[in-house]
Protein backbone atom coordinates (compact mmCIF):
# COMPACT_ATOMS: atom_id res chain seq x y z
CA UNK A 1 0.00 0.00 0.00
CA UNK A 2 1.40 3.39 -1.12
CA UNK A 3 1.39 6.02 1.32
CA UNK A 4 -0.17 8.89 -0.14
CA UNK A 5 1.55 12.80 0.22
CA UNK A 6 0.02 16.36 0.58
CA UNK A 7 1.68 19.40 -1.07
CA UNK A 8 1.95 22.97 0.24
CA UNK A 9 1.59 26.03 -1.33
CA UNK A 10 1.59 29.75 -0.57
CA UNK A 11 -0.04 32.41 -2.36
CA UNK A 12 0.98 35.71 -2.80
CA UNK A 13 -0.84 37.50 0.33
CA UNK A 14 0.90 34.52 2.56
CA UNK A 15 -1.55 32.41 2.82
CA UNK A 16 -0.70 28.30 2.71
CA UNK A 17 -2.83 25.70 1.23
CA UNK A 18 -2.33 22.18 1.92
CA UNK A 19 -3.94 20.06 -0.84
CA UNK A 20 -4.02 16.70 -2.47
CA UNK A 21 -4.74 15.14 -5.50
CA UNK A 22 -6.38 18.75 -6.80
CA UNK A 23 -8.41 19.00 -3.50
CA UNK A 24 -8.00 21.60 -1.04
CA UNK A 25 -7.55 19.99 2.82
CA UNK A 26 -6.76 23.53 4.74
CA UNK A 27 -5.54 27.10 4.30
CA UNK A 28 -4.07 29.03 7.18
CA UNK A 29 -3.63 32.47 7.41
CA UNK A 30 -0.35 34.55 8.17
CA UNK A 31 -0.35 36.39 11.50
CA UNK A 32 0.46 39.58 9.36
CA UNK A 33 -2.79 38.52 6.93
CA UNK A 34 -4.68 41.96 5.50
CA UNK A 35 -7.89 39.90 4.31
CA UNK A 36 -11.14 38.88 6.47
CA UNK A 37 -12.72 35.87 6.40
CA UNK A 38 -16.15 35.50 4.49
CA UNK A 39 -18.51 36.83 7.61
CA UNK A 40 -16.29 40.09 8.13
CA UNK A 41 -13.22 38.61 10.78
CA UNK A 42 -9.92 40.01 10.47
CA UNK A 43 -6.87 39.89 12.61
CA UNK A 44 -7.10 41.97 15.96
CA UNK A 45 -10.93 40.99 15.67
CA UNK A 46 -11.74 40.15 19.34
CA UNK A 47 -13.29 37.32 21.39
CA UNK A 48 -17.19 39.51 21.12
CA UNK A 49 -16.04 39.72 17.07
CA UNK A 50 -16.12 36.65 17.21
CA UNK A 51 -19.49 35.11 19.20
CA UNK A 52 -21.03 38.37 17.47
CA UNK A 53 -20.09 36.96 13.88
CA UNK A 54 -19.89 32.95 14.35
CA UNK A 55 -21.68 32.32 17.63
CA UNK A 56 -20.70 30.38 20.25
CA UNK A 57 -17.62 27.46 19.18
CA UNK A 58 -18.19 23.95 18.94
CA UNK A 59 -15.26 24.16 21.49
CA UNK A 60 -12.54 25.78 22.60
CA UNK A 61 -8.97 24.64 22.88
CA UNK A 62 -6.55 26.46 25.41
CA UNK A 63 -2.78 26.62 24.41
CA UNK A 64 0.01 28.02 26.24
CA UNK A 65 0.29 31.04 23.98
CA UNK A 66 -4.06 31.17 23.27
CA UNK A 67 -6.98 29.69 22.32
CA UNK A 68 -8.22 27.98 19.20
CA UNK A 69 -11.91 28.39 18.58
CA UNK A 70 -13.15 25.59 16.47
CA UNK A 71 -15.92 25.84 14.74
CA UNK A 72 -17.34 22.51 12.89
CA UNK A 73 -19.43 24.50 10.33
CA UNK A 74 -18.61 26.16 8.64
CA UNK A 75 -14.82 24.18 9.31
CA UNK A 76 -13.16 27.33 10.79
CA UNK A 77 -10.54 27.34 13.53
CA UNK A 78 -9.77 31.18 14.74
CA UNK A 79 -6.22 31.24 16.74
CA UNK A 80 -6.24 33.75 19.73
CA UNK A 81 -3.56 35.36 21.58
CA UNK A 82 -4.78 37.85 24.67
CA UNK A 83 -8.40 37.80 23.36
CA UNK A 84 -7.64 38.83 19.65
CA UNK A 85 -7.36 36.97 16.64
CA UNK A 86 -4.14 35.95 14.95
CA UNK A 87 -4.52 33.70 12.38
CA UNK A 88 -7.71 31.33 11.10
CA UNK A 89 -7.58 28.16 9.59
CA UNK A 90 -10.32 27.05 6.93
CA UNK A 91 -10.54 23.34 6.19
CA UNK A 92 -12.30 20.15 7.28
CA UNK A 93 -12.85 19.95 11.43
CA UNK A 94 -13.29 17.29 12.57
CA UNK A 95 -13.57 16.77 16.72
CA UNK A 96 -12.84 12.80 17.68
CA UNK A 97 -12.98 13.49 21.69
């Protein structure tokens, strides 16, 4: 059994894609992104931004340096450092605990 790869591009505002086989798996954001997302987020958007916008997270994962908000639809995870977002991930979330 082969063991299949994923390539990794950038575009030119920074932002990586991880794909396979023509298919789009994730894009993540640079910290120093200029864009929003599709419902109006952009980076130093805040924790209220964010409930105000998205709602309330299917959870929320605390790191030593943030949070990650994961939402499972619409397959959004927004990074947070000191309340504000830094980066957001689009892809497919899935939650197996």
């Amino acid at each position: 059994m082969g063991t299949e790869h994923f390539d990794l591009a950038t575009d030119q505002n920074g932002v990586q894609i991880l794909f396979r086989k023509n298919l789009i798996w994730m894009m993540q954001t640079p910290e120093e992104y200029q864009g929003r997302s599709a419902r109006g987020i952009s980076l130093g958007s805040t924790e209220t931004d964010l409930r105000a916008t998205y709602g309330l997270p299917s959870r929320i994962l605390h790191m030593t340096q943030g949070a990650n908000w994961v939402y499972e639809v619409p397959g959004m995870i927004f990074h947070l450092r000191e309340g504000t977002v830094i980066s957001w991930q689009v892809g497919v979330v899935k939650l197996s605990f």
